[in-house]
Structures are given as structure tokens and as C-alpha cells.
Protein backbone atom coordinates (compact mmCIF):
# COMPACT_ATOMS: atom_id res chain seq x y z
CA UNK A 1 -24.13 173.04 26.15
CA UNK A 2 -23.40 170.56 28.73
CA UNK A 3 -19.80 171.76 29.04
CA UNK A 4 -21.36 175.03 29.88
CA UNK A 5 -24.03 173.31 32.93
CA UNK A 6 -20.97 171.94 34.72
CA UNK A 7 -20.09 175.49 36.06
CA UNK A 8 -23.47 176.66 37.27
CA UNK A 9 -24.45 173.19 38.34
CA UNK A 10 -21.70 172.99 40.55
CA UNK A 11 -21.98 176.31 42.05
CA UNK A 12 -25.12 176.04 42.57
CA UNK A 13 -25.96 172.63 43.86
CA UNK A 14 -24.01 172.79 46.58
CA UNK A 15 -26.07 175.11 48.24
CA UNK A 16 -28.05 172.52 50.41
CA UNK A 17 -25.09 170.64 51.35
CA UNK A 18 -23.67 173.12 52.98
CA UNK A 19 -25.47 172.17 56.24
CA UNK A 20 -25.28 168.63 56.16
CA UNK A 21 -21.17 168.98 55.44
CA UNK A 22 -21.00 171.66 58.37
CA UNK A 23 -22.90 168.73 60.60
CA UNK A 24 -20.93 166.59 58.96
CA UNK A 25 -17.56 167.96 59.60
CA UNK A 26 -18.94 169.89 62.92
CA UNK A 27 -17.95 173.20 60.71
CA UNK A 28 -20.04 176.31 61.39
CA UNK A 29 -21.42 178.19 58.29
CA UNK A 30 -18.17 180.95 58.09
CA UNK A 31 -16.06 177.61 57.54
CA UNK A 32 -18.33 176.01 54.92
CA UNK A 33 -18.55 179.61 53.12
CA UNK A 34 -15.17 178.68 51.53
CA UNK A 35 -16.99 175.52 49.78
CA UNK A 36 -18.64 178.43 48.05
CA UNK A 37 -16.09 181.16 47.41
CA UNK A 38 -13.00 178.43 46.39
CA UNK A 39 -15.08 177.22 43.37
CA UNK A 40 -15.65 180.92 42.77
CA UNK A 41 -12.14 182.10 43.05
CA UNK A 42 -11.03 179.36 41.14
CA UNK A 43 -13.60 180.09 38.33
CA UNK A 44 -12.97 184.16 38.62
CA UNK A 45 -9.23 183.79 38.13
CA UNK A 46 -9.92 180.77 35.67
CA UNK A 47 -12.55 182.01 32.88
CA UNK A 48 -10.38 184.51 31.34
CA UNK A 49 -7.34 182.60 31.52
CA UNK A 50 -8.96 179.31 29.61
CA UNK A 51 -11.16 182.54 27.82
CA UNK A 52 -7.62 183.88 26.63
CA UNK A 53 -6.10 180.44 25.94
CA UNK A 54 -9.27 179.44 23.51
CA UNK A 55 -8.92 182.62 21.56
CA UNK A 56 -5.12 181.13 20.86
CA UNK A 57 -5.47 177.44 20.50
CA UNK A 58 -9.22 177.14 19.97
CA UNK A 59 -11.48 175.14 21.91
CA UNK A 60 -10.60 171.28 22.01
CA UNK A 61 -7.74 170.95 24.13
CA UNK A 62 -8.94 173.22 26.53
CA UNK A 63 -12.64 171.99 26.79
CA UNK A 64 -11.01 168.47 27.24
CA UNK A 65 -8.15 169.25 30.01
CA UNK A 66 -11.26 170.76 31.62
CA UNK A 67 -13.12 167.94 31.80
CA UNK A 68 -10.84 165.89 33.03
CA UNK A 69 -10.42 168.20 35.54
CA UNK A 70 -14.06 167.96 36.63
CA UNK A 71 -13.82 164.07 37.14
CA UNK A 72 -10.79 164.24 39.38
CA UNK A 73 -12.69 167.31 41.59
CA UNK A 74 -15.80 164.58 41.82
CA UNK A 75 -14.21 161.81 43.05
CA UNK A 76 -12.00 163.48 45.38
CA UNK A 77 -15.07 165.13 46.80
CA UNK A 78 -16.47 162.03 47.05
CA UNK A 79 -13.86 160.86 49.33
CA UNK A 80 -12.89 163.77 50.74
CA UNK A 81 -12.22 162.91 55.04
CA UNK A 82 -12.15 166.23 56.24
CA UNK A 83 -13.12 169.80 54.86
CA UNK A 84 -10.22 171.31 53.48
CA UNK A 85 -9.31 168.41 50.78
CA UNK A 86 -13.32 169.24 50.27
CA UNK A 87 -12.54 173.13 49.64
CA UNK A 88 -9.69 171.49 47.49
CA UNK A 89 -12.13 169.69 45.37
CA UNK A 90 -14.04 172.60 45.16
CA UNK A 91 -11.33 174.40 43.34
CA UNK A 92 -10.30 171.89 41.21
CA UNK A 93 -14.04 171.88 39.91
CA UNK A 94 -14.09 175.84 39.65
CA UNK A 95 -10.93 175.39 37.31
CA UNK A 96 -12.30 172.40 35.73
CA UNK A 97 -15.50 174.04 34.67
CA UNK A 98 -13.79 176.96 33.46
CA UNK A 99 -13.65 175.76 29.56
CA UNK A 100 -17.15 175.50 28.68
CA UNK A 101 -18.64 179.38 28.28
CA UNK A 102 -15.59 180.01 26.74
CA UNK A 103 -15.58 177.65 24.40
CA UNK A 104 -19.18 178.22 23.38
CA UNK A 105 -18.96 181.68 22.58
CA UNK A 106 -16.01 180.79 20.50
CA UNK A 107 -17.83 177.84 18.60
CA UNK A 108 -20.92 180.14 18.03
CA UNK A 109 -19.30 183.56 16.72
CA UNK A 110 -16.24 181.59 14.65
CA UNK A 111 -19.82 179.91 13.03
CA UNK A 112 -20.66 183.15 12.49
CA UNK A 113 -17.96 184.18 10.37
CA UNK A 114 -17.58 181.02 8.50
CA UNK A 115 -20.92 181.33 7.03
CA UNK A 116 -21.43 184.96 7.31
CA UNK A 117 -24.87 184.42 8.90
CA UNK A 118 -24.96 185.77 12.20
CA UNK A 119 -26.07 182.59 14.58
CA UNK A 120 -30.07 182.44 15.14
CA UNK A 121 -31.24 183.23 18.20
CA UNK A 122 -32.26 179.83 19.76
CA UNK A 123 -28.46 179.08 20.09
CA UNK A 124 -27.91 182.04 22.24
CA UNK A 125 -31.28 181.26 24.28
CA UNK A 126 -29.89 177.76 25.26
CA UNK A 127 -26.97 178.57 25.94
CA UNK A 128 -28.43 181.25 28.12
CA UNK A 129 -30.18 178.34 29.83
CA UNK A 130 -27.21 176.44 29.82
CA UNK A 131 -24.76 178.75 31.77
CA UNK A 132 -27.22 180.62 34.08
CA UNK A 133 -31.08 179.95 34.32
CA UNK A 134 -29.78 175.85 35.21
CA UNK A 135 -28.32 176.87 37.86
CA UNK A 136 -31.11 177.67 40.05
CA UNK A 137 -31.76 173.82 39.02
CA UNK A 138 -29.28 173.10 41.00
CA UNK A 139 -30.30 173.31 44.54
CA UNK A 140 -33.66 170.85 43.88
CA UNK A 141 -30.83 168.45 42.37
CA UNK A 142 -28.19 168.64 45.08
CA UNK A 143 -31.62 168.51 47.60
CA UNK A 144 -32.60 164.51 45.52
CA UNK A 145 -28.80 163.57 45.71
CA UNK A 146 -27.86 164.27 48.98
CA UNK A 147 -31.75 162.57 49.53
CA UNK A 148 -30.75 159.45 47.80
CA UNK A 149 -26.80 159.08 48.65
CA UNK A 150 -26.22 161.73 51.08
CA UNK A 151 -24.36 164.84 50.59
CA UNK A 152 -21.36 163.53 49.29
CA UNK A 153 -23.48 162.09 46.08
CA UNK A 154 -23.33 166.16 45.31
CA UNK A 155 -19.50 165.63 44.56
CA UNK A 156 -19.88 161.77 42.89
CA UNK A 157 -22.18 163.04 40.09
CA UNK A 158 -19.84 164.91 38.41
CA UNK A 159 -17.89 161.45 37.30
CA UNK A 160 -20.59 160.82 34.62
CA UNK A 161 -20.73 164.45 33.75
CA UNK A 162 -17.82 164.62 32.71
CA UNK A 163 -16.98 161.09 31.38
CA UNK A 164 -20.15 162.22 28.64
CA UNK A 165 -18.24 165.67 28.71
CA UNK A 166 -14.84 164.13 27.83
CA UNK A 167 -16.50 161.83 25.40
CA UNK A 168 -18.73 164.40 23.39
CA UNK A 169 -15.99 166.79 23.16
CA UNK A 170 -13.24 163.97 21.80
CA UNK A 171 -15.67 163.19 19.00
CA UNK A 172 -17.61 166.09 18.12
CA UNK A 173 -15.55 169.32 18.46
CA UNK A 174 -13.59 170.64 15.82
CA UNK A 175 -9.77 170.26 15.82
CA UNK A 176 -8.33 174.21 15.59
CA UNK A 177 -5.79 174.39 12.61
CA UNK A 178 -2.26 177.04 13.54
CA UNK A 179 -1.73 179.04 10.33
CA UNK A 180 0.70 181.44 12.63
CA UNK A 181 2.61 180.65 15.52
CA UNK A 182 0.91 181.05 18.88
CA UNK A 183 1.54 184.12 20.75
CA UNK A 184 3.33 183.82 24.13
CA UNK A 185 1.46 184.25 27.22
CA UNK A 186 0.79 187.10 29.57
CA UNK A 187 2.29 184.88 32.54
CA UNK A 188 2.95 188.10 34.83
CA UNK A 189 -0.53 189.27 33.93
CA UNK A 190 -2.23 186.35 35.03
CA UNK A 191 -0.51 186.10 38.18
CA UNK A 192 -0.67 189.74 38.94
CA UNK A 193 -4.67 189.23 37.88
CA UNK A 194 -4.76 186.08 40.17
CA UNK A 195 -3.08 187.35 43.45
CA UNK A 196 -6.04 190.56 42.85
CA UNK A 197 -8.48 188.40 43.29
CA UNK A 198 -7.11 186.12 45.61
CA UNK A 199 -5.96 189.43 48.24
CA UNK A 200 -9.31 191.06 48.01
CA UNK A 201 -11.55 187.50 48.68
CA UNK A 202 -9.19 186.50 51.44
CA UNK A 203 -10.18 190.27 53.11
CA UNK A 204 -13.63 190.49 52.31
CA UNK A 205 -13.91 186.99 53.96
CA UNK A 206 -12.11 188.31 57.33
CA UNK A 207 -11.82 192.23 56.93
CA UNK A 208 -9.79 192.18 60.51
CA UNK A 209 -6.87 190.98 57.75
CA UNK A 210 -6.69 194.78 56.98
CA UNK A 211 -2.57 194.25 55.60
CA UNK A 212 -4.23 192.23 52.40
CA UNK A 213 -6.16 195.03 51.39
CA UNK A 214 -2.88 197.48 49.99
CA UNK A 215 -1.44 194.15 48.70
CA UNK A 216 -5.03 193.80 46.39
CA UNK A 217 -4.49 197.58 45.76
CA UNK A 218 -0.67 197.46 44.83
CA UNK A 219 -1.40 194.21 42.80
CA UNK A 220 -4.26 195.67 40.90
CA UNK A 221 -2.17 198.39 39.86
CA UNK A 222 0.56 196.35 38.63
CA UNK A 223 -1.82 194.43 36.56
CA UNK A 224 -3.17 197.49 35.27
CA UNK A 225 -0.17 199.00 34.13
CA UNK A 226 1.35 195.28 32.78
CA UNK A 227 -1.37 195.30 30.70
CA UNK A 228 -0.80 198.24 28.98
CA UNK A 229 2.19 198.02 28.12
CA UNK A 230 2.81 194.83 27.06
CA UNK A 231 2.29 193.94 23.49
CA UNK A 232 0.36 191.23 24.19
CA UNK A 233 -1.67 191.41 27.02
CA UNK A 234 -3.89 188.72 29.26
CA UNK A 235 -6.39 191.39 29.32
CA UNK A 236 -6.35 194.27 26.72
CA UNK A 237 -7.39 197.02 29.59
CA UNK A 238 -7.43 199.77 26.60
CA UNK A 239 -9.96 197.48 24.60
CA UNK A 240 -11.91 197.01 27.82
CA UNK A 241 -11.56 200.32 29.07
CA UNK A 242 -12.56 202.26 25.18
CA UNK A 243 -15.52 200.11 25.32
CA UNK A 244 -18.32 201.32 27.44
CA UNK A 245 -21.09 199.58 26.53
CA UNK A 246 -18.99 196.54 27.63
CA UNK A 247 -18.09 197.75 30.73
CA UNK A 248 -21.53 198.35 31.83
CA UNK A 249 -22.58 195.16 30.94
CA UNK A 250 -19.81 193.60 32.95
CA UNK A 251 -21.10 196.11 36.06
CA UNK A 252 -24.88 194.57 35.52
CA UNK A 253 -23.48 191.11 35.90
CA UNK A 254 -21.46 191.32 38.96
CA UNK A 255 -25.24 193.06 40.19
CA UNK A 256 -27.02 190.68 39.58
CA UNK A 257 -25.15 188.05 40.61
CA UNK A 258 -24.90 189.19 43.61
CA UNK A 259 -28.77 189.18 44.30
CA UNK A 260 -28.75 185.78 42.59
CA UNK A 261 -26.58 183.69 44.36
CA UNK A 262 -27.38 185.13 47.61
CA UNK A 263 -30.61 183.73 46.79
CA UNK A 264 -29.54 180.47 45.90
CA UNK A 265 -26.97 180.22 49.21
CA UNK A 266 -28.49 182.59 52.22
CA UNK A 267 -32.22 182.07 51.64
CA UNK A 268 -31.56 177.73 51.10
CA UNK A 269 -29.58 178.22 54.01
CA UNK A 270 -32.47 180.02 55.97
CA UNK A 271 -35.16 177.74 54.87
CA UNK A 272 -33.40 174.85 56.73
CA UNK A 273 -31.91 176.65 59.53
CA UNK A 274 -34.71 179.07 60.17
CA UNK A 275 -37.24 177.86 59.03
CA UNK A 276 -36.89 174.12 59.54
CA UNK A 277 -36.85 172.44 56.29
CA UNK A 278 -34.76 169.52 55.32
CA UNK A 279 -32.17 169.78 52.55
CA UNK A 280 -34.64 168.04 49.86
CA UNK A 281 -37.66 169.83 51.02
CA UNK A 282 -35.14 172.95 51.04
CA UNK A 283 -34.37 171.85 47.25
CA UNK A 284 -38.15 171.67 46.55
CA UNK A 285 -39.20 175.07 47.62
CA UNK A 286 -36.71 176.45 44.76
CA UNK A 287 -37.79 173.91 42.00
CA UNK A 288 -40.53 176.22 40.73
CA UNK A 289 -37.64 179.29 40.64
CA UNK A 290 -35.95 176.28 38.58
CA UNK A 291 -38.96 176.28 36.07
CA UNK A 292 -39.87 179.79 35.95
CA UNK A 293 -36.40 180.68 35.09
CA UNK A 294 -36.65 178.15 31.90
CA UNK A 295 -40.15 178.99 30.57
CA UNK A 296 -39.26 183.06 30.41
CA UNK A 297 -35.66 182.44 28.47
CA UNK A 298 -37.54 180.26 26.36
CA UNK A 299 -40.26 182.23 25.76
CA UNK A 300 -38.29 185.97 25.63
CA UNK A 301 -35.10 184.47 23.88
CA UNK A 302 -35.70 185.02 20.02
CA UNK A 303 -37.01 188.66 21.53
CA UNK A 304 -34.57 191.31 21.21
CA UNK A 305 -35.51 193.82 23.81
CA UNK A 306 -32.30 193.56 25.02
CA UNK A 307 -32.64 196.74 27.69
CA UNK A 308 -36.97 196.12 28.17
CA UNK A 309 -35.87 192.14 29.82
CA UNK A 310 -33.19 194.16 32.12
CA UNK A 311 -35.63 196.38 33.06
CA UNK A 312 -37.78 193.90 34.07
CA UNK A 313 -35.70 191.64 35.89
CA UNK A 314 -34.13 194.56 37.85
CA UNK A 315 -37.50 195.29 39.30
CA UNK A 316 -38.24 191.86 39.90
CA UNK A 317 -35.44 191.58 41.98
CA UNK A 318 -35.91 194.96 43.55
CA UNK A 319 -39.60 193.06 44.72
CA UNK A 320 -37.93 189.85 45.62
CA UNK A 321 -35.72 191.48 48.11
CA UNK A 322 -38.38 193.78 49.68
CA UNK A 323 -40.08 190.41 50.20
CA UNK A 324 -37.98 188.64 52.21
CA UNK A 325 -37.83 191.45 54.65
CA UNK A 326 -41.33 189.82 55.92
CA UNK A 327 -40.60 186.82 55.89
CA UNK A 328 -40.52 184.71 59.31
CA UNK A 329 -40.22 181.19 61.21
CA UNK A 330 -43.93 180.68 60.42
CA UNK A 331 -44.09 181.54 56.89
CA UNK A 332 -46.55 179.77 54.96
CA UNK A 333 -44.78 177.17 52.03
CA UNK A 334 -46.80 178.81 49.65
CA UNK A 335 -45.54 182.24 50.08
CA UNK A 336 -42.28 180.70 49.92
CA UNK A 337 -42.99 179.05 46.50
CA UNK A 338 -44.29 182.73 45.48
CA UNK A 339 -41.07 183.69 45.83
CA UNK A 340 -39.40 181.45 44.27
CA UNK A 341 -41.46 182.27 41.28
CA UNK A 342 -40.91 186.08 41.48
CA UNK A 343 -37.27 185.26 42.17
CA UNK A 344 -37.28 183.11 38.66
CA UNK A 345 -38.33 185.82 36.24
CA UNK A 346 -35.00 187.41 36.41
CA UNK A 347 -33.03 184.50 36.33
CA UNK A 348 -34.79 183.87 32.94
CA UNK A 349 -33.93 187.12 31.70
CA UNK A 350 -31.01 189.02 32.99
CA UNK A 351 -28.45 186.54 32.11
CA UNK A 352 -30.17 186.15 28.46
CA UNK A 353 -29.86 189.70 27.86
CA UNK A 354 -26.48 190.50 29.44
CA UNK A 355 -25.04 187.55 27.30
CA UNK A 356 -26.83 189.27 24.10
CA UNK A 357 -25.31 192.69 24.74
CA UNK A 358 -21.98 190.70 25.36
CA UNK A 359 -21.93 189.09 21.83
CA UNK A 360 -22.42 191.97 19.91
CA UNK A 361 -20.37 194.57 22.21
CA UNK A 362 -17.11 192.53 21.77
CA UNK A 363 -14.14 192.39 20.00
CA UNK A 364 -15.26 188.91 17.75
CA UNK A 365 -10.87 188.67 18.27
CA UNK A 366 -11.79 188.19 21.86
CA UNK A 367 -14.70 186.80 22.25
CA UNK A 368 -13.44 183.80 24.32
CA UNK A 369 -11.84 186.22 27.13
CA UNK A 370 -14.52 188.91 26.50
CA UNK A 371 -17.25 185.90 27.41
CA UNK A 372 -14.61 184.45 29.97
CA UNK A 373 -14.29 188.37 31.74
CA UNK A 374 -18.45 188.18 31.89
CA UNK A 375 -18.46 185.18 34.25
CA UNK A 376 -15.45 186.56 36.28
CA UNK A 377 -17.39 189.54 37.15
CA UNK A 378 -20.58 187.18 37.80
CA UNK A 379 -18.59 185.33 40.49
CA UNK A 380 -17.16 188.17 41.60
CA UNK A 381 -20.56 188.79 42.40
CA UNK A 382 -21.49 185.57 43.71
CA UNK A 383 -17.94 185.85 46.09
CA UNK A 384 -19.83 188.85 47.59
CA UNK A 385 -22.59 187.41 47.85
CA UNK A 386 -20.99 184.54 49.95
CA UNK A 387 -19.15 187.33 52.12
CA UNK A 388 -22.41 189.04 52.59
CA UNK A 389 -23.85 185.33 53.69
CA UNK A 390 -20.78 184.99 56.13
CA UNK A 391 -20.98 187.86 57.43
CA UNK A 392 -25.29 188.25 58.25
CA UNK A 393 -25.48 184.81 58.70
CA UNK A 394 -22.24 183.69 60.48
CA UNK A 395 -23.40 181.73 63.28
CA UNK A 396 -26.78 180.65 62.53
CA UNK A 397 -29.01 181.31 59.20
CA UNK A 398 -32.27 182.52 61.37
CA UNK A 399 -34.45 185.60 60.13
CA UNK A 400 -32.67 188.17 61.83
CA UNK A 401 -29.81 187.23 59.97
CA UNK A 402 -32.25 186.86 56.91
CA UNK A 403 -33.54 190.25 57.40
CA UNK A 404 -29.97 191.90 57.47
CA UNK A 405 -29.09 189.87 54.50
CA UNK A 406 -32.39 191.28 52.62
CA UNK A 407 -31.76 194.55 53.56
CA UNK A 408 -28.06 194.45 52.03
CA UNK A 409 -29.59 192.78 48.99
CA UNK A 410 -32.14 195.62 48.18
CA UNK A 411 -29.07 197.91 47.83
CA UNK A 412 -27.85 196.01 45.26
CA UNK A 413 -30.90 195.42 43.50
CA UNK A 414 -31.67 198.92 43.16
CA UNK A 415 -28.22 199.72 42.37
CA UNK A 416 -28.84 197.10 39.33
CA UNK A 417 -32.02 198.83 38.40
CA UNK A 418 -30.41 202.39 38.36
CA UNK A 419 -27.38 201.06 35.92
CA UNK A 420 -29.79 199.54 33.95
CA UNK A 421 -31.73 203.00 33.40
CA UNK A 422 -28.92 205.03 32.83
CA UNK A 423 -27.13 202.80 30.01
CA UNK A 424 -28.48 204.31 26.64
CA UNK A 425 -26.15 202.28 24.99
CA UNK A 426 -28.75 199.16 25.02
CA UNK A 427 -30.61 200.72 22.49
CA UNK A 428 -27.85 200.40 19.98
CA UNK A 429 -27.65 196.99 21.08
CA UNK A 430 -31.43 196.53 20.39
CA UNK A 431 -31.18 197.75 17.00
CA UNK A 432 -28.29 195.68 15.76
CA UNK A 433 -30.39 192.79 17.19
CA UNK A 434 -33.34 193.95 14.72
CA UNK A 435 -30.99 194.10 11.88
């Protein structure tokens, strides 16, 4: 579990720096986007790699290079003299953070089939909470850091994480014994995965860079067709693409994320710009999304409505988004803290019940790039929903930029809603829950 909080703590915490750092380093808020979408990148190209690597060597190694990893991203954001060896830091704690979904879902389902009892509930709920509903924790934390220390206490904190990381994973997880010898790599699959990503971000983030756009295309389909036809793929695309139910979940994720951490980045980002908070008031104003999120997984978790808490969260964010299309300069706090609270319902349950369908839609073979491929698409998501921040609130985060920002949002949400009512596969998911 706390392997899995580095990720979302990190990508989420940052979000009330980013003013400070752009005073800081006299950046505007297109520049300090990349603080944002380099731990993303970094995490979208790395999940399925380490995902992929897990499945073959098993968890240790991986969890513990990744930890180490996370240190050396802290303290050279801690000491970081000018932005881009910040950005820098910010990738090396995207790849860092990379091992610990993976190697959850691979703990929990190889449990599974040691004792032939399929893992109770609670486990799944946490580490639910773990990987997504903490991270709207993340903002009130980076708001009392950057309060006590500054903003570059937002980087420091991640020495102790993952010193108790390093440690806990050195003495409690379970060495992975070879019994065959370990397949070889999909090396030009990653990289022809990697430069994907890397093309499309770098045109989303200036579309005037039109020439990266065929190299995304012509790189996507030669990942594509090296992964079918090697014998033993990064990705398994006919796998993926047989499975369906998978696919849709993957779709909901990327939604929702996008809505999420657009939340998390645009509207922090609004509440100091526009409307005049400062970074730890900022941080406040989300703490009771922070507690919402926690009391619904933990009260919905050992539920199995699978499709009824996707439902709900899709119109919850359908409402949140409306919202902020009335919100102003003169906004009362407590309409902001209203929000925050509608905003927290589905952070409590979309993630729990995307995760769910994940762990019983997958190939148990592949669970470790199956659960890796789920947080790609999520910060896939959250790289759009950084663009969409760049691009509606490039100069200035004031409520005309908010406004354009909601109105973009809304799209998405009820794009997320209509998915959601149109997959009849969650039912099957429900029932295998009941059984």
C-alpha cells in the first residue's frame, strides 16, 4: 500500500506548487504544465513496462529499483536551481513510482491462486484508496509543506517515503523463485510504445508542432503491428483487443481521469489565481474532497455494484462540472467546500469500481501489465487534462479561463456517463463479484 501512494501522491501534490515554482522560477503556467505532464509521461510509458517486467521476475526487484528511484527524484527536486532539472526530477519520480500498482495486483491475485480463495474485498478497497482516492489528499498536503518549508519541501518528502518504502519492501516482500528461464523482452515494443506517447504529448502540448502528429501515427502503427507478430509481445494487442469488457474499462479510466485531475490542477490553480487564495488555504478548500473520497470507498468497497458506483460517480461528475460554470471571483468558501464534496463522491467510487472490473476482466497471466495498462490510460487522461489546463488557462488561471475549462470538462463527463450506460458487460462483472 504505501508503494502504491507514492504515484498519486506525487501527482497530485504538486498541484499547489505550481504557482509558487512559476513565481519562483518567473515561469508562466504553459512552462510549469510540464511539472505535470513529465511525471505523467514518465508514469504512462513506465506502468506497463515495470507491469510487464513483474509478470516475469515478480515483484521485489522491481518494487525496490523503484524506490530508490523515488529518493534520488526527491532530493534532486529539492535542490533543483532552475526548472528543467525540476521537470527532470519529475520524471525520475513518474518512473520511480511506477512499481507499486503493479506489484500489488500481482501480490493480491498470485495470493489468490496460492490459496484458491479469491482475496476479500477490504484488500481491493485499500488499495483502491491507496492508488486513487489519496490522491486528492494530496493537494491539502503539498498546501502544509510548501506552508511549513516552502514549495520545495513538496520534492524533500519523498526521502522518507521511500527510505520506509525501500525498507518495508527489503524485509517483507517475497523473493520470486525462476522455475523457467525468463523470456526476452519486447525492446522494439517498448520503444515503439514510448516514442507514441512521447510524439502525441509533445503535440497536444503545442499543436502548431503539426510534423509530430504522423510520427505518433506511423509509430503507433508500428507498435501495433510489432505486437502482433512477435511471439512475445510488450503488449499482447490480440489479448487486449478480444477482450471488450477490458477495453471499456480502460476507456472509463482515461474519462475519468481526465475530469479528475483537471480538478485537482485547473480548479487549485483557479482558486489561487482567480480567486485569491494562498497555496495552503488553496490545499484546504480540497481537504473535505480528500475525506469524502475515503468515507464512500470505505463504506461502498465490500459492495459489489460494480456498474450502480459508475453510474453514480459519472453523474456526480456530470454535476460537478455544470457547477463550476457559475462559479466567480466572489464565490462564497462554502460553495467552494460544496464542491469539493460533490467532487469527492466519485473519487471514492470510480476508481474502486474500475479497479474491480479490472481484476476479474484480466488475463490472471497478466495481471501486472493488465493493472500497469489501467494507470497508463489514467494518465493519459490526466496528460489531457494538463493540455486542456495549458491551453484554457495559459496565461492566467482567472474564471474565464475556468469557465472554458468547465465547459470542456462537461464533454467528458458526459462522454463518461454515456460509456458507462452502454457497457452491459458490468453486469457479468457484478455477478462474478456475488459468486
Amino acid at each position: 500500500m504505501l508503494g502504491a501512494v507514492l504515484n498519486p501522491i506525487n501527482s497530485s501534490m504538486v498541484a499547489v506548487a505550481l504557482v509558487p515554482i512559476g513565481i519562483a522560477f518567473g515561469a508562466p503556467p504553459a512552462d510549469t504544465a510540464w511539472l505535470v505532464s513529465g511525471l505523467y509521461l514518465a508514469t504512462a510509458i513506465g506502468q506497463p513496462v515495470v507491469g510487464r517486467l513483474v509478470d516475469t521476475f515478480g515483484p521485489r526487484r522491481l518494487f525496490l529499483a523503484g524506490s530508490a528511484l523515488v529518493g534520488a527524484g526527491g532530493v534532486l527536486g529539492a535542490l533543483s536551481p532552475q526548472l528543467w532539472v525540476l521537470v527532470l526530477a519529475r520524471v525520475l519520480l513518474g518512473f520511480g513510482t511506477c512499481a507499486g500498482y503493479p506489484a500489488a495486483m500481482y501480490l493480491i491475485r498470485s495470493e489468490a491462486t496460492r490459496t484458491g480463495r479469491d482475496s476479500p474485498a477490504g484488500i481491493l478497497t485499500l488499495l483502491s484508496v491507496a492508488t486513487q482516492t489519496i490522491a486528492v489528499v494530496g493537494p491539502t498536503l503539498g498546501g502544509l509543506l510548501i506552508g511549513a518549508g516552502g514549495w520545495r519541501a513538496v520534492f524533500a518528502v519523498n526521502v522518507p517515503l521511500a527510505a520506509a518504502t525501500f525498507g518495508l519492501g527489503a524485509l517483507r516482500l517475497p523473493r520470486t523463485p525462476r522455475t523457467a528461464p525468463a523470456p526476452r523482452l519486447d525492446h522494439a515494443g517498448i520503444a515503439l510504445f514510448a516514442t507514441t506517447l512521447v510524439a502525441l504529448l509533445l503535440f497536444l502540448t503545442d499543436p502548431a508542432r503539426g510534423w509530430l502528429l504522423p510520427v505518433a501515427v506511423a509509430a503507433g502503427a508500428g507498435f501495433a503491428w510489432q505486437e502482433l507478430t512477435a511471439s512475445d509481445p510488450f503488449l499482447d494487442l490480440r489479448v487486449f483487443g478480444g477482450n471488450r469488457p477490458l477495453l471499456a474499462t480502460y476507456g472509463r479510466t482515461l474519462l475519468t481521469y481526465v475530469v479528475s485531475y483537471a480538478f485537482l490542477y485547473g480548479f487549485t490553480q483557479w482558486l489561487e489565481d482567480g480567486r485569491g487564495l494562498s497555496a495552503s488555504v488553496a490545499g484546504l478548500m480540497l481537504l473535505p474532497m480528500s475525506v469524502t473520497a475515503v468515507v464512500v470507498a470505505a463504506l461502498t468497497g465490500r459492495r459489489a455494484a460494480v456498474r450502480g458506483k459508475l453510474v453514480v460517480g459519472a453523474v456526480a461528475q456530470v454535476l460537478a462540472c455544470a457547477a463550476l460554470l457559475f462559479f466567480g471571483d466572489g464565490t462564497p468558501l462554502w460553495v467552494v467546500v460544496g464542491l469539493a464534496i460533490l467532487v469527492g463522491i466519485p473519487q471514492g467510487l470510480v476508481s474502486l469500481a474500475n479497479q474491480n472490473a479490472l481484476y476479474h476482466q484480466a488475463d490472471p497471466e497478466r495481471i501486472g501489465a493488465s493493472a500497469g495498462l489501467l494507470r497508463t490510460f489514467g494518465y493519459l487522461g490526466a496528460i489531457v487534462a494538463s493540455v486542456g489546463n495549458g491551453v484554457f488557462l495559459a496565461d492566467r488561471a482567472d474564471t474565464t479561463g475556468l469557465h472554458r475549462l468547465a465547459l470542456f470538462l462537461l464533454v467528458v463527463a458526459v462522454a463518461f456517463l454515456a460509456v458507462t450506460l452502454t457497457d452491459r458487460s458490468l453486469r457479468s462483472v457484478l455477478r462474478k463479484d456475488h459468486r
